[in-house]
Structure formats: C-alpha cells, structure tokens
PDB file of N, CA and C in Angstrom:
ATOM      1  N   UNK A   1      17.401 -53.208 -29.337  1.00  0.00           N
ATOM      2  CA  UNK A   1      16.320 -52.237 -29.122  1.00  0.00           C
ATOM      3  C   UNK A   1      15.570 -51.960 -30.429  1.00  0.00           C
ATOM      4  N   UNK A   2      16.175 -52.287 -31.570  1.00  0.00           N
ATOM      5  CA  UNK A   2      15.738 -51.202 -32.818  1.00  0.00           C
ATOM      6  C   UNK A   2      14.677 -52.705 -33.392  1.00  0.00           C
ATOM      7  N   UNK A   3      15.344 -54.114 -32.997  1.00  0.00           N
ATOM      8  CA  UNK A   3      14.574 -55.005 -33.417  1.00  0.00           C
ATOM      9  C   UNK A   3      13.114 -54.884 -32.411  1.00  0.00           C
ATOM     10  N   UNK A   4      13.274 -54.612 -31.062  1.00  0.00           N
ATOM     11  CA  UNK A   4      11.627 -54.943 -30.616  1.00  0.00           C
ATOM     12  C   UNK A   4      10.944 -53.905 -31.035  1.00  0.00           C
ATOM     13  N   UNK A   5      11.404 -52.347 -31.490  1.00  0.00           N
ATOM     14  CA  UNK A   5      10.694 -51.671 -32.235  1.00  0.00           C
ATOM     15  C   UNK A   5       9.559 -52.338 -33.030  1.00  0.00           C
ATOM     16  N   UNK A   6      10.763 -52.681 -33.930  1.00  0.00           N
ATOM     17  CA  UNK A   6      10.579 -53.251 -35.291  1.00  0.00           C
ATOM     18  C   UNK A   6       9.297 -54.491 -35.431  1.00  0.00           C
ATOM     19  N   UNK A   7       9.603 -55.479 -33.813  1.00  0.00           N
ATOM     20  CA  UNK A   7       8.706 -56.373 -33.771  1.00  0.00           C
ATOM     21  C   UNK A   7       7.396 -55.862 -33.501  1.00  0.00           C
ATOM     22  N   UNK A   8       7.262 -54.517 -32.543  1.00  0.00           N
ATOM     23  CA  UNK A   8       6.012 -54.245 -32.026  1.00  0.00           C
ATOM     24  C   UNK A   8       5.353 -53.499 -33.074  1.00  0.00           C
ATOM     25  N   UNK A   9       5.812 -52.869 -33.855  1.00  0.00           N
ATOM     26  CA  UNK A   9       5.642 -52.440 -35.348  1.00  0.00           C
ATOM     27  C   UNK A   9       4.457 -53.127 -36.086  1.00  0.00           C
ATOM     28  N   UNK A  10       5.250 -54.689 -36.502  1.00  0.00           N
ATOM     29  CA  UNK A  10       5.005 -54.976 -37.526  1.00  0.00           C
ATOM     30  C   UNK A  10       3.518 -56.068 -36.350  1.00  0.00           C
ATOM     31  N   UNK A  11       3.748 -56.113 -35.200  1.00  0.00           N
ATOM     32  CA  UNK A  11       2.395 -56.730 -34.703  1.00  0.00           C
ATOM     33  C   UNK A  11       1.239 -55.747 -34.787  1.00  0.00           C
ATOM     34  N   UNK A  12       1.625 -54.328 -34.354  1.00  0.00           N
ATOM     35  CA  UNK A  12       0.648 -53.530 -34.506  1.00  0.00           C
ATOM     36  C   UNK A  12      -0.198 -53.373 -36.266  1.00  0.00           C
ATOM     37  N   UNK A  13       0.633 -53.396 -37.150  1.00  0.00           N
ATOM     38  CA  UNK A  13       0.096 -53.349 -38.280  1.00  0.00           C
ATOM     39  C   UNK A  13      -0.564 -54.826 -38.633  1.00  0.00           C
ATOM     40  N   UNK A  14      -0.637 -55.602 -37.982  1.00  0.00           N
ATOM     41  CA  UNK A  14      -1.112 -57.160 -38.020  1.00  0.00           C
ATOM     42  C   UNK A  14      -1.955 -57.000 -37.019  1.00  0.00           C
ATOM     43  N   UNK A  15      -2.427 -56.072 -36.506  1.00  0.00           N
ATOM     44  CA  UNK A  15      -3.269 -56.503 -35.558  1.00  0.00           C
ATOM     45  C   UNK A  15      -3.047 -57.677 -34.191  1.00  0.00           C
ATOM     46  N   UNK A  16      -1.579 -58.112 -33.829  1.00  0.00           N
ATOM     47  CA  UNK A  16      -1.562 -58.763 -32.786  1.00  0.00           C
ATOM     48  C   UNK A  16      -1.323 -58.387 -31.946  1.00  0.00           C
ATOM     49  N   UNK A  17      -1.961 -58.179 -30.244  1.00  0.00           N
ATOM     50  CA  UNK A  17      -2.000 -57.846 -29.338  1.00  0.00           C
ATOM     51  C   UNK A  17      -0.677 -58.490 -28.753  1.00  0.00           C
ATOM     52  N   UNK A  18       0.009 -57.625 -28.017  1.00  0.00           N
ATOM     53  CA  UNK A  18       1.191 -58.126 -26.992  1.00  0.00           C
ATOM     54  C   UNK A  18       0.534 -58.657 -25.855  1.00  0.00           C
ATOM     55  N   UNK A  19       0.584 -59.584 -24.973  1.00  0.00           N
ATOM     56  CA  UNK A  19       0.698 -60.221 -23.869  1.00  0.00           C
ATOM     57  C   UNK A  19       1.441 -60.872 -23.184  1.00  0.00           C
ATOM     58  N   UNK A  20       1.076 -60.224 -21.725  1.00  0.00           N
ATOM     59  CA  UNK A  20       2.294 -61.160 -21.043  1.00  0.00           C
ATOM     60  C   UNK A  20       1.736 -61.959 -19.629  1.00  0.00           C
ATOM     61  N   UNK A  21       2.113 -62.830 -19.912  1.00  0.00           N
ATOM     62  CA  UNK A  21       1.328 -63.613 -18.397  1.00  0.00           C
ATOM     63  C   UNK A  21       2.422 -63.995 -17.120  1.00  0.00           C
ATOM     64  N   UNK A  22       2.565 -63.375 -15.920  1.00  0.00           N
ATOM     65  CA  UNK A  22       2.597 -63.413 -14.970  1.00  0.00           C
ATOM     66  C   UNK A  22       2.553 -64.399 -14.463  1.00  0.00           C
ATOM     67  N   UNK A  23       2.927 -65.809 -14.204  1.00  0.00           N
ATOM     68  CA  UNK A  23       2.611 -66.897 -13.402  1.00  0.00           C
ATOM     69  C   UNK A  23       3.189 -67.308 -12.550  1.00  0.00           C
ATOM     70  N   UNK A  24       3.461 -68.164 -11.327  1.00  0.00           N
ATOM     71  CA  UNK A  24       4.137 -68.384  -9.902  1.00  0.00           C
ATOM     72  C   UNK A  24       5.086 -69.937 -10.744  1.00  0.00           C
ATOM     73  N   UNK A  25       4.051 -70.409 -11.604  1.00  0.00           N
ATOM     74  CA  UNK A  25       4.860 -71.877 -12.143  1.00  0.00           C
ATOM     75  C   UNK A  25       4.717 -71.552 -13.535  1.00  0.00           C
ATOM     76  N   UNK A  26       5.935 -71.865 -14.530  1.00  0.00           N
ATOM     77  CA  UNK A  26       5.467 -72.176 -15.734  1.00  0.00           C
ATOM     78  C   UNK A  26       4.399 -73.039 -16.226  1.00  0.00           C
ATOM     79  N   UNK A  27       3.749 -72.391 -17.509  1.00  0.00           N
ATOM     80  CA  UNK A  27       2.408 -73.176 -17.736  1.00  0.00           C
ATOM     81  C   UNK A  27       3.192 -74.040 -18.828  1.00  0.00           C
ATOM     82  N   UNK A  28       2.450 -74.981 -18.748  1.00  0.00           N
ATOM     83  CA  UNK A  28       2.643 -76.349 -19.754  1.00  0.00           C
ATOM     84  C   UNK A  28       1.861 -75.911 -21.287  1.00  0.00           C
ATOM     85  N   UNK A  29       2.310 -76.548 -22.106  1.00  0.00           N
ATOM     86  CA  UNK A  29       1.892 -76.683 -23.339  1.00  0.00           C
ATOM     87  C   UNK A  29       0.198 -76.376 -23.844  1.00  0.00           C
ATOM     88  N   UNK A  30      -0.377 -77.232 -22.498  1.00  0.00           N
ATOM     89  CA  UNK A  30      -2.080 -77.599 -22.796  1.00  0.00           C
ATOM     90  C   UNK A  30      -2.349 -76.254 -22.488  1.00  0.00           C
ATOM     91  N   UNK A  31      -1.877 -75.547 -21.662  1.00  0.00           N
ATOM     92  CA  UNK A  31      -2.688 -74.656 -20.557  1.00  0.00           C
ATOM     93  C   UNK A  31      -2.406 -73.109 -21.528  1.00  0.00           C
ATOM     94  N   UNK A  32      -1.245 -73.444 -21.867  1.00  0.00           N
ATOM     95  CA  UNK A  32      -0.587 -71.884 -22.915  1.00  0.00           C
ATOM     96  C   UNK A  32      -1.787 -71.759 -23.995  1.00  0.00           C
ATOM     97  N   UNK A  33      -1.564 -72.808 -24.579  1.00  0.00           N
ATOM     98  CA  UNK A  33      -2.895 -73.014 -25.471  1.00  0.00           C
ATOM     99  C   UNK A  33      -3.729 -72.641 -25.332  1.00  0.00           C
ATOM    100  N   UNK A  34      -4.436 -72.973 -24.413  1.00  0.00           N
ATOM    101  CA  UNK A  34      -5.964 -72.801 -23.546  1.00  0.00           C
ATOM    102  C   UNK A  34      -5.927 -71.294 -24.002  1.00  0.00           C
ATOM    103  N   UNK A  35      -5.160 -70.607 -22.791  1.00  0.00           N
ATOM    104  CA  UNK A  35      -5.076 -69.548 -22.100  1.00  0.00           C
ATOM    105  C   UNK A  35      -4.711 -68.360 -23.915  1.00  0.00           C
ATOM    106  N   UNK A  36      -4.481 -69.069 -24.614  1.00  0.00           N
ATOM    107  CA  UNK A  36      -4.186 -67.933 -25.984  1.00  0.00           C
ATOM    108  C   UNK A  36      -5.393 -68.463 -26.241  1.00  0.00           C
ATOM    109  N   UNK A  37      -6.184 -69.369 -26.587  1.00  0.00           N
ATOM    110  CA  UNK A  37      -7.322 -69.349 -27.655  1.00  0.00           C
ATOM    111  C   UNK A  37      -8.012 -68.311 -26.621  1.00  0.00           C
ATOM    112  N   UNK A  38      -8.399 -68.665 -25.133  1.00  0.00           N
ATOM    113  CA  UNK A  38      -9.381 -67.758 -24.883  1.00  0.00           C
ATOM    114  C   UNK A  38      -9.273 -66.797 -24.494  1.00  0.00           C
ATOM    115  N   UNK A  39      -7.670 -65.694 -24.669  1.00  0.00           N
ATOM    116  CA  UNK A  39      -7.673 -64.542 -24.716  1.00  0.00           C
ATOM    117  C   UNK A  39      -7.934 -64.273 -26.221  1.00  0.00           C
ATOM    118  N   UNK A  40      -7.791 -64.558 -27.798  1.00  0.00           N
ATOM    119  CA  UNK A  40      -7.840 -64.567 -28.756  1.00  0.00           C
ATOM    120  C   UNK A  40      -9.557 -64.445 -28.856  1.00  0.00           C
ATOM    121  N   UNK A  41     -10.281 -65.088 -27.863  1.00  0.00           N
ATOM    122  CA  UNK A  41     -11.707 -65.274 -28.383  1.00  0.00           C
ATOM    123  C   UNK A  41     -12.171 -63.956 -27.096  1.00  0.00           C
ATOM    124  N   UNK A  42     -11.921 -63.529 -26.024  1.00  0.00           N
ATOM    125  CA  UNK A  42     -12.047 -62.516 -25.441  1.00  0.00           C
ATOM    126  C   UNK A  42     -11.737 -61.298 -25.987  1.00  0.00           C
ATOM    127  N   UNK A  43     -10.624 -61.380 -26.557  1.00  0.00           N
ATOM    128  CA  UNK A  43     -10.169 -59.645 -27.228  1.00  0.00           C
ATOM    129  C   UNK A  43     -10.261 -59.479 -28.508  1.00  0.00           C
ATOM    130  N   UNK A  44     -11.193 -60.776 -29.290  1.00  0.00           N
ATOM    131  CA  UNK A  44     -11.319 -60.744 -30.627  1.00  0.00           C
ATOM    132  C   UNK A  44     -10.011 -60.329 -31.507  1.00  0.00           C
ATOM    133  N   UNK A  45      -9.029 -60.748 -31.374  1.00  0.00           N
ATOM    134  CA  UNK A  45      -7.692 -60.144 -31.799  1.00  0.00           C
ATOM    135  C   UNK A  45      -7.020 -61.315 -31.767  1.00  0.00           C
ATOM    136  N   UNK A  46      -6.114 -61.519 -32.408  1.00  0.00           N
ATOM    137  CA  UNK A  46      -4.886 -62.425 -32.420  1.00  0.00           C
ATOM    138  C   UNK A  46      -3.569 -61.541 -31.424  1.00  0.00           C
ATOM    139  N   UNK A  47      -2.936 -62.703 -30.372  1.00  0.00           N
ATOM    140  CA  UNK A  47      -2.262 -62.121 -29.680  1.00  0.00           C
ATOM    141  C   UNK A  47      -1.191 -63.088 -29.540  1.00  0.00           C
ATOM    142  N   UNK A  48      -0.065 -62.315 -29.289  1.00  0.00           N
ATOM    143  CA  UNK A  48       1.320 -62.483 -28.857  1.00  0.00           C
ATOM    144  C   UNK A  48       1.529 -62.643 -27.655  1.00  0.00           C
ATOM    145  N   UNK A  49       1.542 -64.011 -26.859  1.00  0.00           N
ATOM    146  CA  UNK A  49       1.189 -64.670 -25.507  1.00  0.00           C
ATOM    147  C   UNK A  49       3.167 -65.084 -25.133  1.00  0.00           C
ATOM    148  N   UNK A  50       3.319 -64.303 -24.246  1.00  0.00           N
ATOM    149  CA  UNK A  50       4.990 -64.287 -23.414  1.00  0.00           C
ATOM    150  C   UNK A  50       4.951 -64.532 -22.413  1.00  0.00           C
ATOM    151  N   UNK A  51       5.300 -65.804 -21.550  1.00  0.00           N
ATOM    152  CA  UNK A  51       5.102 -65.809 -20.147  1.00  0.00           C
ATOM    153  C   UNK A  51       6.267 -65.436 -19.336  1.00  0.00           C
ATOM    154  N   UNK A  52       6.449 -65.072 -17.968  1.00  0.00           N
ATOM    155  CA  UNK A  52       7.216 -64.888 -17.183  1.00  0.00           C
ATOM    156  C   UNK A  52       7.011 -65.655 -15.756  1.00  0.00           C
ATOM    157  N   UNK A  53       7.701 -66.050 -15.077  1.00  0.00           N
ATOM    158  CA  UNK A  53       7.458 -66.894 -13.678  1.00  0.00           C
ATOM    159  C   UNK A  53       8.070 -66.208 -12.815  1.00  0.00           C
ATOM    160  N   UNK A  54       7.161 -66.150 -11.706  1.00  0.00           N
ATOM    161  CA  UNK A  54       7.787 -65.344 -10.456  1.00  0.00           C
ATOM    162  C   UNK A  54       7.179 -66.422  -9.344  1.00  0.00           C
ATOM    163  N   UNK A  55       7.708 -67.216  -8.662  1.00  0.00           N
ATOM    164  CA  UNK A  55       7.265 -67.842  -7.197  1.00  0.00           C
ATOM    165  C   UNK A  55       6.696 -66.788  -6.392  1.00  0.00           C
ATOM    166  N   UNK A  56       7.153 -65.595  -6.571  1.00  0.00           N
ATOM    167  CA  UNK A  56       6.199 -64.361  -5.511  1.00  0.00           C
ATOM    168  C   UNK A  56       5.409 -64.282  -5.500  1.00  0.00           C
ATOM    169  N   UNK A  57       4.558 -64.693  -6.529  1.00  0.00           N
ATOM    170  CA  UNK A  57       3.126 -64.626  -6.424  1.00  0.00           C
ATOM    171  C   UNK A  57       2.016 -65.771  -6.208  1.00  0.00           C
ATOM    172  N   UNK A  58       2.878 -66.675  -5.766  1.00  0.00           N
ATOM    173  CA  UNK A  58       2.152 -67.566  -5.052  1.00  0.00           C
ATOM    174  C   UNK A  58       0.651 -68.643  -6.029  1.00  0.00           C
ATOM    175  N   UNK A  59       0.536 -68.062  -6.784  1.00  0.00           N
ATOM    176  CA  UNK A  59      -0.550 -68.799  -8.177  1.00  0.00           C
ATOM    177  C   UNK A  59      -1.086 -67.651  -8.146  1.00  0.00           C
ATOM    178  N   UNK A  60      -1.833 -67.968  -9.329  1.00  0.00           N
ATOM    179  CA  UNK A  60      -3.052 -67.519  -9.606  1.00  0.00           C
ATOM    180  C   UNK A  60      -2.236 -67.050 -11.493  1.00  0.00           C
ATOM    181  N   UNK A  61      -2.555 -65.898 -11.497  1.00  0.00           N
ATOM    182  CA  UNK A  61      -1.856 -65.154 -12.658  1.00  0.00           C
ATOM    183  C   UNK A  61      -2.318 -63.855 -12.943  1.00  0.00           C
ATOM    184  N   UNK A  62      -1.191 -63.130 -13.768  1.00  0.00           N
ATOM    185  CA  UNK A  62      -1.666 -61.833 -14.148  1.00  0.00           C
ATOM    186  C   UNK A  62      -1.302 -61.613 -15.454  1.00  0.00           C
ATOM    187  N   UNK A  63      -1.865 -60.846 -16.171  1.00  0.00           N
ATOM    188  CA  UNK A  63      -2.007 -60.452 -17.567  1.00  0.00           C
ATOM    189  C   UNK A  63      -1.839 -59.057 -17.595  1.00  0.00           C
ATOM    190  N   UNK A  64      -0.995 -58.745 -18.576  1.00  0.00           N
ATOM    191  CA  UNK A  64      -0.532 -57.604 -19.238  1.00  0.00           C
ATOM    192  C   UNK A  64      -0.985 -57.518 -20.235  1.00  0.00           C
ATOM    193  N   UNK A  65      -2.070 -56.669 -20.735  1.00  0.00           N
ATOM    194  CA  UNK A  65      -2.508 -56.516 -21.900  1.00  0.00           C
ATOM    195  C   UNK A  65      -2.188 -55.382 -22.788  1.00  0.00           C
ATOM    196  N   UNK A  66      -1.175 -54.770 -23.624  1.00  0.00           N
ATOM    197  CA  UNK A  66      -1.253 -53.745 -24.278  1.00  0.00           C
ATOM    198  C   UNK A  66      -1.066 -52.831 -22.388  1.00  0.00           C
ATOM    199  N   UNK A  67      -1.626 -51.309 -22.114  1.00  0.00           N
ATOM    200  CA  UNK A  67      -1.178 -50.750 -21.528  1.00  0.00           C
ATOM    201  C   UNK A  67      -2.006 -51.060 -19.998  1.00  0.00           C
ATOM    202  N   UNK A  68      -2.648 -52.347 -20.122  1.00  0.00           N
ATOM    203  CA  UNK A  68      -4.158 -52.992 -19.218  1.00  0.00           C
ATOM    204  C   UNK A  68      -3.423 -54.136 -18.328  1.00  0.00           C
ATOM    205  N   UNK A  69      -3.197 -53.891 -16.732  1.00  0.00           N
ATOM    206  CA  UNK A  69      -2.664 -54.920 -16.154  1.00  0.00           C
ATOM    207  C   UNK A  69      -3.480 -55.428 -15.387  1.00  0.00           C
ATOM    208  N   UNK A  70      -4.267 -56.763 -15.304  1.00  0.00           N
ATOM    209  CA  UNK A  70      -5.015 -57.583 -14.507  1.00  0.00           C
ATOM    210  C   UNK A  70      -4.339 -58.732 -13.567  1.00  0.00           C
ATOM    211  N   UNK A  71      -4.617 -58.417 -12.342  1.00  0.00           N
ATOM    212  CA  UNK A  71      -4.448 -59.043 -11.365  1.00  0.00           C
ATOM    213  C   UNK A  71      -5.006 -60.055 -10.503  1.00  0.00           C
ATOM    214  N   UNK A  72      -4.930 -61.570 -10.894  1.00  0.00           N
ATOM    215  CA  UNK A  72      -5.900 -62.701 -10.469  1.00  0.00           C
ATOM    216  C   UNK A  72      -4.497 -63.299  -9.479  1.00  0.00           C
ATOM    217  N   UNK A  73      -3.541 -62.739  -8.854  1.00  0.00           N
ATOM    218  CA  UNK A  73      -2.809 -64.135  -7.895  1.00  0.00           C
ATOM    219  C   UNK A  73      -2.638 -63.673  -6.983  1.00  0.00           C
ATOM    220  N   UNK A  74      -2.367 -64.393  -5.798  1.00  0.00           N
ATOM    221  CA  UNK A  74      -2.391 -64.759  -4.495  1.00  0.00           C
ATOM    222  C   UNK A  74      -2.167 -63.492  -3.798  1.00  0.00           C
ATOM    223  N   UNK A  75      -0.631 -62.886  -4.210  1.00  0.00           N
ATOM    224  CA  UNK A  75       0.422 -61.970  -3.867  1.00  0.00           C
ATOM    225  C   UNK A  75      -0.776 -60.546  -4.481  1.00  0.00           C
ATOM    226  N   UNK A  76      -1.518 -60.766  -5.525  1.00  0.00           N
ATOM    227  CA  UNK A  76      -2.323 -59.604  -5.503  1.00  0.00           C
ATOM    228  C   UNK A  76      -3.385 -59.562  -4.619  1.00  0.00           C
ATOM    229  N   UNK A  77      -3.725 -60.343  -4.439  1.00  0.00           N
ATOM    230  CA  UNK A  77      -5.251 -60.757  -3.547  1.00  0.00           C
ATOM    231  C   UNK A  77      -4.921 -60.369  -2.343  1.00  0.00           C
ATOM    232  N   UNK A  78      -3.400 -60.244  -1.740  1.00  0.00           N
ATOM    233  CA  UNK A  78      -3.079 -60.331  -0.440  1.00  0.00           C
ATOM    234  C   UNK A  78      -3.442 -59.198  -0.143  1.00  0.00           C
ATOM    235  N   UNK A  79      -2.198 -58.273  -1.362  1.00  0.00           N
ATOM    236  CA  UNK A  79      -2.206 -56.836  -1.051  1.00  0.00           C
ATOM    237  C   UNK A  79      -3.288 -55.998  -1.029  1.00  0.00           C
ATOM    238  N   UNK A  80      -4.622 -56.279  -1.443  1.00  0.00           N
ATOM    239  CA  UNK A  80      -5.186 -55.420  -1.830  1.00  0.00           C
ATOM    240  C   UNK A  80      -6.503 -55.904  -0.390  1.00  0.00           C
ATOM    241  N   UNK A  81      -6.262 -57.019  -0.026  1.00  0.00           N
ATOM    242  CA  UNK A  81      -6.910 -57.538   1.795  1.00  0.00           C
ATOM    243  C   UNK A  81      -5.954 -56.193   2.529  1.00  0.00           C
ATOM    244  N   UNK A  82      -4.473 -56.461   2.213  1.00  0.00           N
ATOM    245  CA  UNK A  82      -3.784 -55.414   3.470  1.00  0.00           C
ATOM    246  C   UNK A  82      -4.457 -54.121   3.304  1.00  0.00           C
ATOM    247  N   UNK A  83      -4.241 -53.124   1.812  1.00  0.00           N
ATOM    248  CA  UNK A  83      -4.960 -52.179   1.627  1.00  0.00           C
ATOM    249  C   UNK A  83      -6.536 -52.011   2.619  1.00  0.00           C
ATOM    250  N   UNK A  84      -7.036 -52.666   2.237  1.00  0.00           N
ATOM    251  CA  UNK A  84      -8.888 -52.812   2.859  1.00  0.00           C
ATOM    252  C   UNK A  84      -8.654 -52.370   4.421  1.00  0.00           C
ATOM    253  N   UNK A  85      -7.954 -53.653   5.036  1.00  0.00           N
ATOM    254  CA  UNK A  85      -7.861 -53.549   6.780  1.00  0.00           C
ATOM    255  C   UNK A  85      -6.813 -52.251   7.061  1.00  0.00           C
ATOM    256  N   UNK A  86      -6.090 -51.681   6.324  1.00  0.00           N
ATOM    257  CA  UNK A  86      -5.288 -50.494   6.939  1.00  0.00           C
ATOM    258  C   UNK A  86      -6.206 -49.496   6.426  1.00  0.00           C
ATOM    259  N   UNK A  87      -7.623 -49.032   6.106  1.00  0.00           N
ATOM    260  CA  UNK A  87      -7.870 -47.883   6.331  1.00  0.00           C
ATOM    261  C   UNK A  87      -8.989 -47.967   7.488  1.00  0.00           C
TER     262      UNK A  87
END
C-alpha cells in the first residue's frame, strides 16, 4: 500500500497521468502504443497506460482517466439502450 502511495506521488510530481484501459481482449504491442501516443497527444500529458481484460464487455474499451471514466464498449452501449427503452 505505502509503495502505490509512493508511486502515485512521485507520477503526480512528474506530471504523469494514471490510466487504465478496460478491454474485452488484451491489446497487442502496436495498438498499446497507438492508444498511449494518442492519449499523450489528447491530454497533452505523459501518461501511465495499465490495461485490464474483462470478456464482459464484449469490445470496444473504456478508459479511466485520473477521477474521468469513459465508456466506448459493447456492455456499455447495451446498458445505456436498456436505460433509454425503460423510461
């Protein structure tokens, strides 16, 4: 515990953004890449890119930004169709 302090610490004084990406498949090498330069060139910031895989969500992906959660996959897209037709 006292080390991720310590890590989120010393990113904050560096200016690197935490991120975490959400994906249904692990991303490959090319795509991690991709996906850090053009959050790096979107948030003008250097960032700390962590992925996680969940099959629940069927593709797409989601991003955790600092306290900012964006929702681009399937399993979000669904829920938020169910939301719409139940009111």
């Amino acid at each position: 515990r006292i080390l991720m302090i310590a890590d989120e610490l010393w990113k904050k004084e560096n200016g690197i953004v935490s991120v975490t990406a959400y994906v249904a498949k692990t991303l490959d090498a090319a795509a991690l890449t991709k996906l850090t330069t053009d959050l790096e060139k979107s948030l003008k910031k250097k960032i700390s890119l962590q992925q996680k895989e969940n099959p629940a969500l069927g593709g797409g992906i989601a991003l955790k930004v600092g306290d900012l959660y964006f929702d681009a996959t399937v399993a979000g897209q669904l829920q938020r169709l169910r939301v719409t037709f139940d009111k």
